[in-house]
Protein backbone atom coordinates (compact mmCIF):
# COMPACT_ATOMS: atom_id res chain seq x y z
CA UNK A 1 -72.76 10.80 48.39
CA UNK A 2 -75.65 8.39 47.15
CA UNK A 3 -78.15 10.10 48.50
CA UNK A 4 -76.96 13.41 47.30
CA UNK A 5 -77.56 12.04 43.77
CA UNK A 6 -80.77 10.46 44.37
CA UNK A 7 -82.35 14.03 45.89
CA UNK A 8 -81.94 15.79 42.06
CA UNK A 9 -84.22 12.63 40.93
CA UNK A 10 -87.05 12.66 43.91
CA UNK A 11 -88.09 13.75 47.39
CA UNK A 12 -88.46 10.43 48.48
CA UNK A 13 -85.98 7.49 48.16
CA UNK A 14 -86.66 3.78 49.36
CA UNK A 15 -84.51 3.10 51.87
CA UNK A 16 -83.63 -0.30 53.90
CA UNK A 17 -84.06 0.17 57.44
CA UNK A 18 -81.24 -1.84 58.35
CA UNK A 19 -78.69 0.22 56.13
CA UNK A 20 -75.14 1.26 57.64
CA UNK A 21 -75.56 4.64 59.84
CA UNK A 22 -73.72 6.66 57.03
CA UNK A 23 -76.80 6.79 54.58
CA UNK A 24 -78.79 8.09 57.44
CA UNK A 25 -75.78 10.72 58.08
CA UNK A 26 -76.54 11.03 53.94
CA UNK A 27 -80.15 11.50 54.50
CA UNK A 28 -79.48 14.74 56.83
CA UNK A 29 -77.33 16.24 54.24
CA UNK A 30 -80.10 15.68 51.13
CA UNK A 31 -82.87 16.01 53.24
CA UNK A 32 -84.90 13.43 51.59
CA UNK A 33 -87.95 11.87 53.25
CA UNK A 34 -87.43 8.44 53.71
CA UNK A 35 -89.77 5.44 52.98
CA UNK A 36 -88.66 2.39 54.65
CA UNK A 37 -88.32 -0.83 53.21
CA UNK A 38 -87.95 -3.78 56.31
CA UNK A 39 -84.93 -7.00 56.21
CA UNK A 40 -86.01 -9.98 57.28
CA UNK A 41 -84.98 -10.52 60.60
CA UNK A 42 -83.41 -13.50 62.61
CA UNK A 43 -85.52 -12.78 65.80
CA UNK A 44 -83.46 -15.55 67.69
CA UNK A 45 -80.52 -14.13 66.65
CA UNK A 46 -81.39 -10.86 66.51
CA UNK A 47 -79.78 -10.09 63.17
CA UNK A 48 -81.19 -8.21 59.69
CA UNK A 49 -80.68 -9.59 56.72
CA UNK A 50 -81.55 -8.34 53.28
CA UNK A 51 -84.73 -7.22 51.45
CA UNK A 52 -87.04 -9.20 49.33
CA UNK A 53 -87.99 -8.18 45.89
CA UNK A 54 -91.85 -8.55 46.90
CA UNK A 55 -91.40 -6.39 50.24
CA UNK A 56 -89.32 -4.06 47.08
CA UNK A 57 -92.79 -3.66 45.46
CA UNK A 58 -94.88 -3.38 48.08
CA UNK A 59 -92.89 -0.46 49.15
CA UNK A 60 -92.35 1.37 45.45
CA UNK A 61 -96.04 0.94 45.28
CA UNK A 62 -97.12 2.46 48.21
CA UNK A 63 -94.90 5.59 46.86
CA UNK A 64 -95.08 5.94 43.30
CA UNK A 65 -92.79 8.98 43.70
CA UNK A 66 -89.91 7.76 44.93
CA UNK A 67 -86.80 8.74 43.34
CA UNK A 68 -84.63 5.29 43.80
CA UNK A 69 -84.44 2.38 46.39
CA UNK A 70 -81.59 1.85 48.12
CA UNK A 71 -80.76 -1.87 49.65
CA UNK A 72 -77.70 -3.49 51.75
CA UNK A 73 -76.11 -6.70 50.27
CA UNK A 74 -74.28 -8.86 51.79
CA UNK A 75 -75.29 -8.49 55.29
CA UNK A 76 -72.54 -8.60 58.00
CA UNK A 77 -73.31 -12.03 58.58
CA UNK A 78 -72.58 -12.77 54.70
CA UNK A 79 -76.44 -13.28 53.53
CA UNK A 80 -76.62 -12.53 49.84
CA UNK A 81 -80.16 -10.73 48.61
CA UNK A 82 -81.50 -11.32 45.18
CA UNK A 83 -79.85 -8.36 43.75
CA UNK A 84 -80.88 -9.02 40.11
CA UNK A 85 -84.41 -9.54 41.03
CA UNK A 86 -84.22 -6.50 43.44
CA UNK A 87 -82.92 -4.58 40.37
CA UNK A 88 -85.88 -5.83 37.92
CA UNK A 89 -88.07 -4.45 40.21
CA UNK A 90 -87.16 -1.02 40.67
CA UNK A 91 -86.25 -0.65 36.80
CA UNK A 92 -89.92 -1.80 36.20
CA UNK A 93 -90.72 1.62 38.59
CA UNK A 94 -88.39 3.69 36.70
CA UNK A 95 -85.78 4.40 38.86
CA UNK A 96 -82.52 3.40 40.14
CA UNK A 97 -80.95 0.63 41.90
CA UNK A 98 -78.22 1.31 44.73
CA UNK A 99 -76.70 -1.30 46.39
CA UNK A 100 -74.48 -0.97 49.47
CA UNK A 101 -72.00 -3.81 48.33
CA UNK A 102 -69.98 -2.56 51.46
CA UNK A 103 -69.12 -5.87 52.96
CA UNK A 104 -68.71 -7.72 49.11
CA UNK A 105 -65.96 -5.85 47.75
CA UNK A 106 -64.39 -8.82 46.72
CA UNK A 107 -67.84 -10.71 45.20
CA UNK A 108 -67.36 -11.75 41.20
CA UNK A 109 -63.57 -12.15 41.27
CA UNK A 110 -63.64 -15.98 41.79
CA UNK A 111 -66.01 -18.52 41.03
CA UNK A 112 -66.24 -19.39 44.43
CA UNK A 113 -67.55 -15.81 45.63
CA UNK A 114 -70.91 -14.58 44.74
CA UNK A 115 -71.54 -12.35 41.48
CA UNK A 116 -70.76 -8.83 42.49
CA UNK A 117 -74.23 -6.32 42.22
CA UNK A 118 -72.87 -4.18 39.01
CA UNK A 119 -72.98 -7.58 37.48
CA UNK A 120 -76.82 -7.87 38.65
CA UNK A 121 -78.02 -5.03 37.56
CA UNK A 122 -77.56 -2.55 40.06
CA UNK A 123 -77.01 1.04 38.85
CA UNK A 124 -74.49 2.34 41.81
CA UNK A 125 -72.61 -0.03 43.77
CA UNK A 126 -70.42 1.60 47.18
CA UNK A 127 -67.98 -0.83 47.79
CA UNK A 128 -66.22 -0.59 50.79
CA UNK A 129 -62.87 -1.91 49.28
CA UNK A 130 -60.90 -1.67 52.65
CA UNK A 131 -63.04 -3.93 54.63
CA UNK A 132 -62.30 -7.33 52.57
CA UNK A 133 -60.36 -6.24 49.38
CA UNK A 134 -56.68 -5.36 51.07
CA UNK A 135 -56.80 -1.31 50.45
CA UNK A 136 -56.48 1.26 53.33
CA UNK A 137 -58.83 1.92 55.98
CA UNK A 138 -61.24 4.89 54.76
CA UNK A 139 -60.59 4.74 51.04
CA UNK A 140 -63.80 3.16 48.72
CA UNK A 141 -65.08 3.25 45.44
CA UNK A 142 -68.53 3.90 44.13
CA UNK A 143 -69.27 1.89 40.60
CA UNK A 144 -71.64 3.29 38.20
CA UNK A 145 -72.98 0.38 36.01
CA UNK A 146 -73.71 0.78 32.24
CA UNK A 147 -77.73 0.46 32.71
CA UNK A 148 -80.39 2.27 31.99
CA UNK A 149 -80.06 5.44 34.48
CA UNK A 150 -76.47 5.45 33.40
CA UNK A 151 -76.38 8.73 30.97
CA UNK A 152 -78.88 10.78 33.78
CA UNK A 153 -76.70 9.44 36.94
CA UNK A 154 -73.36 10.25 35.00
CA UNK A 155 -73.47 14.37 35.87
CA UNK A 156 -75.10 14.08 39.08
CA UNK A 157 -72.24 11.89 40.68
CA UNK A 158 -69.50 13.95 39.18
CA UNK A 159 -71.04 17.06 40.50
CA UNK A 160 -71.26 15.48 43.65
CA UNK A 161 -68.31 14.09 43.85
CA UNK A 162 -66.72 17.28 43.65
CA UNK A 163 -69.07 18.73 46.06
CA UNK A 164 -67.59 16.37 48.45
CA UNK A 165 -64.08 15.74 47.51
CA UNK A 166 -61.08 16.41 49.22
CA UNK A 167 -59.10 19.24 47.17
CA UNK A 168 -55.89 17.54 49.02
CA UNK A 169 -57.02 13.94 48.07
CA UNK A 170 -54.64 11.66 49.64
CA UNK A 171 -52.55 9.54 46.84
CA UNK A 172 -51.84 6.69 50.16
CA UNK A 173 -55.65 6.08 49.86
CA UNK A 174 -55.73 6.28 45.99
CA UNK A 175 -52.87 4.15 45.59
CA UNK A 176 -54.06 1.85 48.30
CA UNK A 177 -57.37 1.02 45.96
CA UNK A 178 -55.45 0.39 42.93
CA UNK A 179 -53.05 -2.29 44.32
CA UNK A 180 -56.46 -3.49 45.84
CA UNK A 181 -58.09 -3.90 42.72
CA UNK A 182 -54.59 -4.92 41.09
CA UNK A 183 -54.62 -8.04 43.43
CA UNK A 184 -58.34 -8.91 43.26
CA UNK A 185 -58.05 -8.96 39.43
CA UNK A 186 -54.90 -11.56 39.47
CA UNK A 187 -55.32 -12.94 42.48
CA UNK A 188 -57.52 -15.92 41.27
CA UNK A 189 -55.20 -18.22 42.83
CA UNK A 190 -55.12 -16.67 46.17
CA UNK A 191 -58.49 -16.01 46.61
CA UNK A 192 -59.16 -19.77 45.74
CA UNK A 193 -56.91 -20.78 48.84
CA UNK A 194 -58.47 -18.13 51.45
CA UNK A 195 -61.87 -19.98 49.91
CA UNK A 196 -60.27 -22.95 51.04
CA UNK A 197 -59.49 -21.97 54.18
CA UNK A 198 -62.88 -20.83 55.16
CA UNK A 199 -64.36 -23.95 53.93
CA UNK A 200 -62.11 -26.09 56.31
CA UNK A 201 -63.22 -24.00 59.10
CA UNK A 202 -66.69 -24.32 58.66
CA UNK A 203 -66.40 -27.86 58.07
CA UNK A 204 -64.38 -28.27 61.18
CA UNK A 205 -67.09 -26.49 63.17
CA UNK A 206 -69.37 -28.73 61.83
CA UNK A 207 -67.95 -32.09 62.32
CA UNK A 208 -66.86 -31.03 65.92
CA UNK A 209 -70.79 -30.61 66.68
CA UNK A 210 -70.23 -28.18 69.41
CA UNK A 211 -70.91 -24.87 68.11
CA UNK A 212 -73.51 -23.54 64.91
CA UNK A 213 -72.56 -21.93 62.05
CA UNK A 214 -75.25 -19.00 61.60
CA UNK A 215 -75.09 -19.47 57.65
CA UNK A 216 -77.11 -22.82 58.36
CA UNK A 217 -80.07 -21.31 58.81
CA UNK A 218 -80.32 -18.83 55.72
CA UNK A 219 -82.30 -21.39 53.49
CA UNK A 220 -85.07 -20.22 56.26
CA UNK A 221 -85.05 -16.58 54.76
CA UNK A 222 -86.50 -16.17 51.05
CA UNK A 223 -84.56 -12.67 50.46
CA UNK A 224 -81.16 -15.24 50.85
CA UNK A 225 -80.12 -16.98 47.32
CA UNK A 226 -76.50 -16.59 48.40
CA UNK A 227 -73.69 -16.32 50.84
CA UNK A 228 -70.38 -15.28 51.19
CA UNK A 229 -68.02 -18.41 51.71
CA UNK A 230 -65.49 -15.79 53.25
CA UNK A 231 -67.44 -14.95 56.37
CA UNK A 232 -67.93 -17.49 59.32
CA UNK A 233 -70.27 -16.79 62.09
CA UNK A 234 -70.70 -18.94 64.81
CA UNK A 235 -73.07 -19.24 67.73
CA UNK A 236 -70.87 -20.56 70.34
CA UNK A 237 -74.33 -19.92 72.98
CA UNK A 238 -75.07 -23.51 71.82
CA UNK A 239 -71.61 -24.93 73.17
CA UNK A 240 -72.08 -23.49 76.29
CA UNK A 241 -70.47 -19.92 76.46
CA UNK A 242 -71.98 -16.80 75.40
CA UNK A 243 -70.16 -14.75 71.99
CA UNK A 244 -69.12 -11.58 74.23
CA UNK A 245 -66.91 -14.37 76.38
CA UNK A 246 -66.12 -16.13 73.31
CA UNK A 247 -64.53 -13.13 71.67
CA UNK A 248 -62.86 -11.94 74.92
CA UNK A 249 -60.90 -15.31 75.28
CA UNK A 250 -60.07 -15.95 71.83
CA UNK A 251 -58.37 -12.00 72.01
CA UNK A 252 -56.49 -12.62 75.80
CA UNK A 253 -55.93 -16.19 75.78
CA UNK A 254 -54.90 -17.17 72.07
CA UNK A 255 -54.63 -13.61 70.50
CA UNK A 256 -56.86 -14.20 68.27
CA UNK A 257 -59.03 -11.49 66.61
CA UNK A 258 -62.25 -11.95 65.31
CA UNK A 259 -64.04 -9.45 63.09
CA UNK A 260 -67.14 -8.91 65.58
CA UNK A 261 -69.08 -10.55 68.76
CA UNK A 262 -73.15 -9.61 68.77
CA UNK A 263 -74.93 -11.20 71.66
CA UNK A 264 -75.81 -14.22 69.11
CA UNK A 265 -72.80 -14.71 67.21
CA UNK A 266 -68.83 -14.19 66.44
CA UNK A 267 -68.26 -13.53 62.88
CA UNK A 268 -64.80 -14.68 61.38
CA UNK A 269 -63.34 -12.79 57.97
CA UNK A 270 -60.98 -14.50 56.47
CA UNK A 271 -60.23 -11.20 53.40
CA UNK A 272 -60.32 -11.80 50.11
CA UNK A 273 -56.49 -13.55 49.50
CA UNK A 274 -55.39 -13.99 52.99
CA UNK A 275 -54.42 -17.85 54.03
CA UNK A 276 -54.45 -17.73 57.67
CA UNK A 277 -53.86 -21.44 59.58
CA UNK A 278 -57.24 -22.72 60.66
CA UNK A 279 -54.82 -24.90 62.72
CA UNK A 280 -54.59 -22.30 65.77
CA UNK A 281 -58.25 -21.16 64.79
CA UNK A 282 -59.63 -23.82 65.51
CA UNK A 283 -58.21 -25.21 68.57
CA UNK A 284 -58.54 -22.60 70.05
CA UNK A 285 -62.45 -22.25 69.64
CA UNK A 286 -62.69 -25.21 71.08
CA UNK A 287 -61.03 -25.32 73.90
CA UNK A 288 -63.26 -22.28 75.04
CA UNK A 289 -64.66 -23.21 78.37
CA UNK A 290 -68.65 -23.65 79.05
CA UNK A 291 -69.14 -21.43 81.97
CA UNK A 292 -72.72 -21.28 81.25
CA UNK A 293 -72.96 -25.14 80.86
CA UNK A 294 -73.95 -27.38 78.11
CA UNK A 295 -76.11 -24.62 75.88
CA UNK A 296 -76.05 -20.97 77.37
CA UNK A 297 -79.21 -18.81 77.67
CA UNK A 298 -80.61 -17.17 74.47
CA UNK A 299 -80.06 -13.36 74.03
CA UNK A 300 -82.58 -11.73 77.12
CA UNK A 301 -82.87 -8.90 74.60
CA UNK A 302 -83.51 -9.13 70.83
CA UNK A 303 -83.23 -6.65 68.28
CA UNK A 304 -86.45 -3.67 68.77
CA UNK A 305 -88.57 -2.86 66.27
CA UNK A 306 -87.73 0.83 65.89
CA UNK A 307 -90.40 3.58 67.15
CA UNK A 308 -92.43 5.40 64.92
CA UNK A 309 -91.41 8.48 62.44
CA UNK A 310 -92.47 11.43 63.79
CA UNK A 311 -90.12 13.80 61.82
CA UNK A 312 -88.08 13.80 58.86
CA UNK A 313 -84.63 12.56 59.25
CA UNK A 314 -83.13 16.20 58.49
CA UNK A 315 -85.92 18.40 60.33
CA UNK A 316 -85.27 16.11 63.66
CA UNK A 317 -81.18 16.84 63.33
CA UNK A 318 -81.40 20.00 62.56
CA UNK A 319 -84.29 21.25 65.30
CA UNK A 320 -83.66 22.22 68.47
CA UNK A 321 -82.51 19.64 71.03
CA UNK A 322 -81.89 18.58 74.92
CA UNK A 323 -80.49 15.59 76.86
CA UNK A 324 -82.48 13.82 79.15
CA UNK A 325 -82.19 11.05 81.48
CA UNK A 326 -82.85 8.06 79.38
CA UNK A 327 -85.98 7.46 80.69
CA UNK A 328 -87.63 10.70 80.13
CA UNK A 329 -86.62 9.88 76.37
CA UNK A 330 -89.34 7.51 75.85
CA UNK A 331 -92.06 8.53 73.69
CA UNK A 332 -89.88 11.60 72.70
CA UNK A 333 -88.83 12.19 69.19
CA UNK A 334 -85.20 11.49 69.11
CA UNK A 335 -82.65 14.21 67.32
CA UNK A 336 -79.36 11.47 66.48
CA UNK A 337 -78.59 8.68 64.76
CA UNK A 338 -78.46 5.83 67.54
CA UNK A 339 -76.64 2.84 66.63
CA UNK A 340 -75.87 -0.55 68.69
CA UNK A 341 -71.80 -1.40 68.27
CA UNK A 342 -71.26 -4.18 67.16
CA UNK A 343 -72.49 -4.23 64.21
CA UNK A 344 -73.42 -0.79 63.49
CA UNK A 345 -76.97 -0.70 61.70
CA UNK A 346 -79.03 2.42 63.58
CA UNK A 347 -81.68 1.51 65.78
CA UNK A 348 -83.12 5.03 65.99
CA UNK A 349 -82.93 7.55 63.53
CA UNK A 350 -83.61 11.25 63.97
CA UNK A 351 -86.85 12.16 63.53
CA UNK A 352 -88.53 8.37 65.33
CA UNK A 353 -90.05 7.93 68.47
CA UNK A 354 -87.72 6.60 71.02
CA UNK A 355 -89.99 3.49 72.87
CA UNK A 356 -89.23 1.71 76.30
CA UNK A 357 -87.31 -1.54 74.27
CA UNK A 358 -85.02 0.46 72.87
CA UNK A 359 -84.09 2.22 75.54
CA UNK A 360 -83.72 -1.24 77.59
CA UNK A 361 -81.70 -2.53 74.27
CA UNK A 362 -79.27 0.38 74.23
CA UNK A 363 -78.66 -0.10 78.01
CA UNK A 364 -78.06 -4.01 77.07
CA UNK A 365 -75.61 -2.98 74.86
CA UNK A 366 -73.46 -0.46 76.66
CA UNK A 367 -72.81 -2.95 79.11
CA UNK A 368 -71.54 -6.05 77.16
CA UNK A 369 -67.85 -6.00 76.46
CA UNK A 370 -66.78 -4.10 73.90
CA UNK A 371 -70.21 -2.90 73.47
CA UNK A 372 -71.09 0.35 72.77
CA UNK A 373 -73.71 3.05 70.89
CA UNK A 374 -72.82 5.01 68.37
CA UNK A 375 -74.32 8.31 68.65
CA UNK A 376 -75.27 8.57 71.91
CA UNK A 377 -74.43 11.36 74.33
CA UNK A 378 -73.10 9.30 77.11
CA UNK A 379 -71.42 6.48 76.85
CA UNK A 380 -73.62 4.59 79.44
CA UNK A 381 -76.73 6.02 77.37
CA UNK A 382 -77.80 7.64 81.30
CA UNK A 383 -79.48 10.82 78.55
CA UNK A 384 -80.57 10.99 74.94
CA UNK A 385 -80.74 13.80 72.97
CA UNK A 386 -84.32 14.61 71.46
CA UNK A 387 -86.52 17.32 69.86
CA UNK A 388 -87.16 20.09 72.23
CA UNK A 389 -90.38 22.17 71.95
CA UNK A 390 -93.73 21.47 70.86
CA UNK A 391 -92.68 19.48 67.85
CA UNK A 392 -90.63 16.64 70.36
CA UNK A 393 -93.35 16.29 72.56
């Protein structure tokens, strides 16, 4: 829906390459080019963070037509970008801020959490309310802060909006965000014991000295000033068995469910006014087994840079396509959105070159538990669809 506001201001819109797959989904629908602004990236870990204002600039001034930037904060991992600085920049431009606030639904309703992006300065916030904030799966809000773009953006969202609205809303959904919002706003007291709770984990993991809390290392990254308390991701590679096997075991052995497993890390939610016992938690982390001995092997494959843009996002979806065997992809221009599961951020996007890495990286993927790629014509990513006729070659 963002981007279908942003294409009545520009062309072009500043975009983070790491954003969810949805904005690229949003990006065949406007048909906006796309000028990419790169996260910093964890290469051990192989995980993108958030954007730094000065990478911002860099970008804005390399197209002095684009019609807003759009960034991703928190990451999944919980890294918090400079939102207020991001949001300085851009205004300086003259355009909009949009934030993707998925993951930090809950940010600004304790003093323990960070301060939520409408706070910031952003000038549209998508919060993804059922992912940490309590509400129904599929039901989110979209904020418009009172800023500077406020009066022009006002119109072009409602018009939008009912471009893209349900006439049959559901009232489960709409309901479902009020008593959401109802307990984030009282629930000060709540949300101060699930802070609690995560802090005892984390210091737990710590004082145990057998596994690494990926959080440590975010004083590394410059686009970090925050993180959210809420979220604990471990690399359990370091006490000797890898986060696919972690994840497994936790779920068979102790029926335990964590929110993700990457090839570097488990990430554990604890949502915004839950109070689960880090008793049960706990032990049974650490009574996971080291198969792989004292420290298991790093990730054989890190995250690829992606291939180059060939095409426009739109023009590659919408242009004649083929599968082929995977191999015959490379160096082809790639016609979907492909996007490595867990955690979801697109790897290839139509309209890029599709390179040998990725190709070995999607292959990786398919064939770790639970692992899988979103967008892909086979589940065992044997073909890929590209660009057929002159304009693929």
């Amino acid at each position: 829906m963002a981007t279908l506001v942003t294409r009545s201001l520009g062309d072009t819109l500043i975009v983070q390459r790491s954003v969810h797959s949805s904005v690229i989904d949003g990006l065949v629908l406007s048909g906006q080019k796309a000028a990419f602004v790169h996260p910093s990236v964890d290469a051990d870990l192989g995980i993108a963070h958030g954007v730094a204002p000065a990478d911002l600039a860099r970008t804005l001034a390399a197209h002095p037509e684009a019609a807003a930037a759009y960034v991703v904060t928190p990451s999944y991992f919980g890294a918090v970008a400079d939102v207020r600085a991001l949001a300085d920049v851009a205004h300086a431009a003259g355009i909009p801020l949009i934030v993707d606030e998925a993951w930090g639904s809950h940010f600004g309703f304790h003093l323990g959490l960070p301060a939520n992006a409408v706070a910031q300065g952003a000038d549209i916030v998508i919060s993804s309310t059922h992912k940490l904030a309590g509400s129904l799966t599929q039901s989110a809000m979209l904020h418009l802060a009172e800023g500077p773009f406020a009066d022009a953006l006002e119109p072009l969202i409602h018009r939008v909006f009912h471009l893209t609205q349900s006439t049959s809303a559901s009232a489960l959904l709409l309901t479902s965000l009020d008593m959401a919002r109802q307990a984030l706003v009282t629930g000060k007291d709540r949300i101060g014991a699930s802070l609690d709770t995560a802090a005892e984990i984390s210091s737990q993991v710590h004082s145990a000295d057998r596994f690494r809390l990926v959080g440590d290392d975010f004083e590394r990254f410059p686009d970090i000033v925050d993180a959210d308390p809420l979220r604990v991701p471990v690399d359990t590679r370091v006490g000797g068995i890898s986060d696919h096997e972690a994840r497994r075991r936790l779920m068979h052995d102790h029926r335990i469910m964590v929110e993700v497993a990457t090839d570097s890390a488990i990430v554990a939610v604890i949502g915004a006014g839950a109070e689960p016992g880090t008793d049960r938690f706990l032990q049974a982390l650490h009574a996971l087994p080291a198969p792989l001995g004292e420290q298991a092997p790093p990730s054989r494959v890190r995250l690829p840079a992606p291939g180059p843009v060939a095409l426009t996002t739109r023009t590659a979806f919408l242009a004649p396509s083929r599968s082929v065997p995977a191999h015959e992809a490379i160096g082809r221009i790639s016609a979907d959105t492909l996007a490595a599961y867990p955690p979801g951020i697109p790897n290839v996007l139509p309209g890029e070159v599709i390179t040998a890495e990725l190709v070995d990286f999607f292959h990786h993927t398919a064939a770790v538990p639970n692992g899988h790629v979103r967008g892909a014509a086979d589940p065992a990513v044997t073909t890929l669809r590209v660009v057929d006729g002159p304009a693929g070659a």
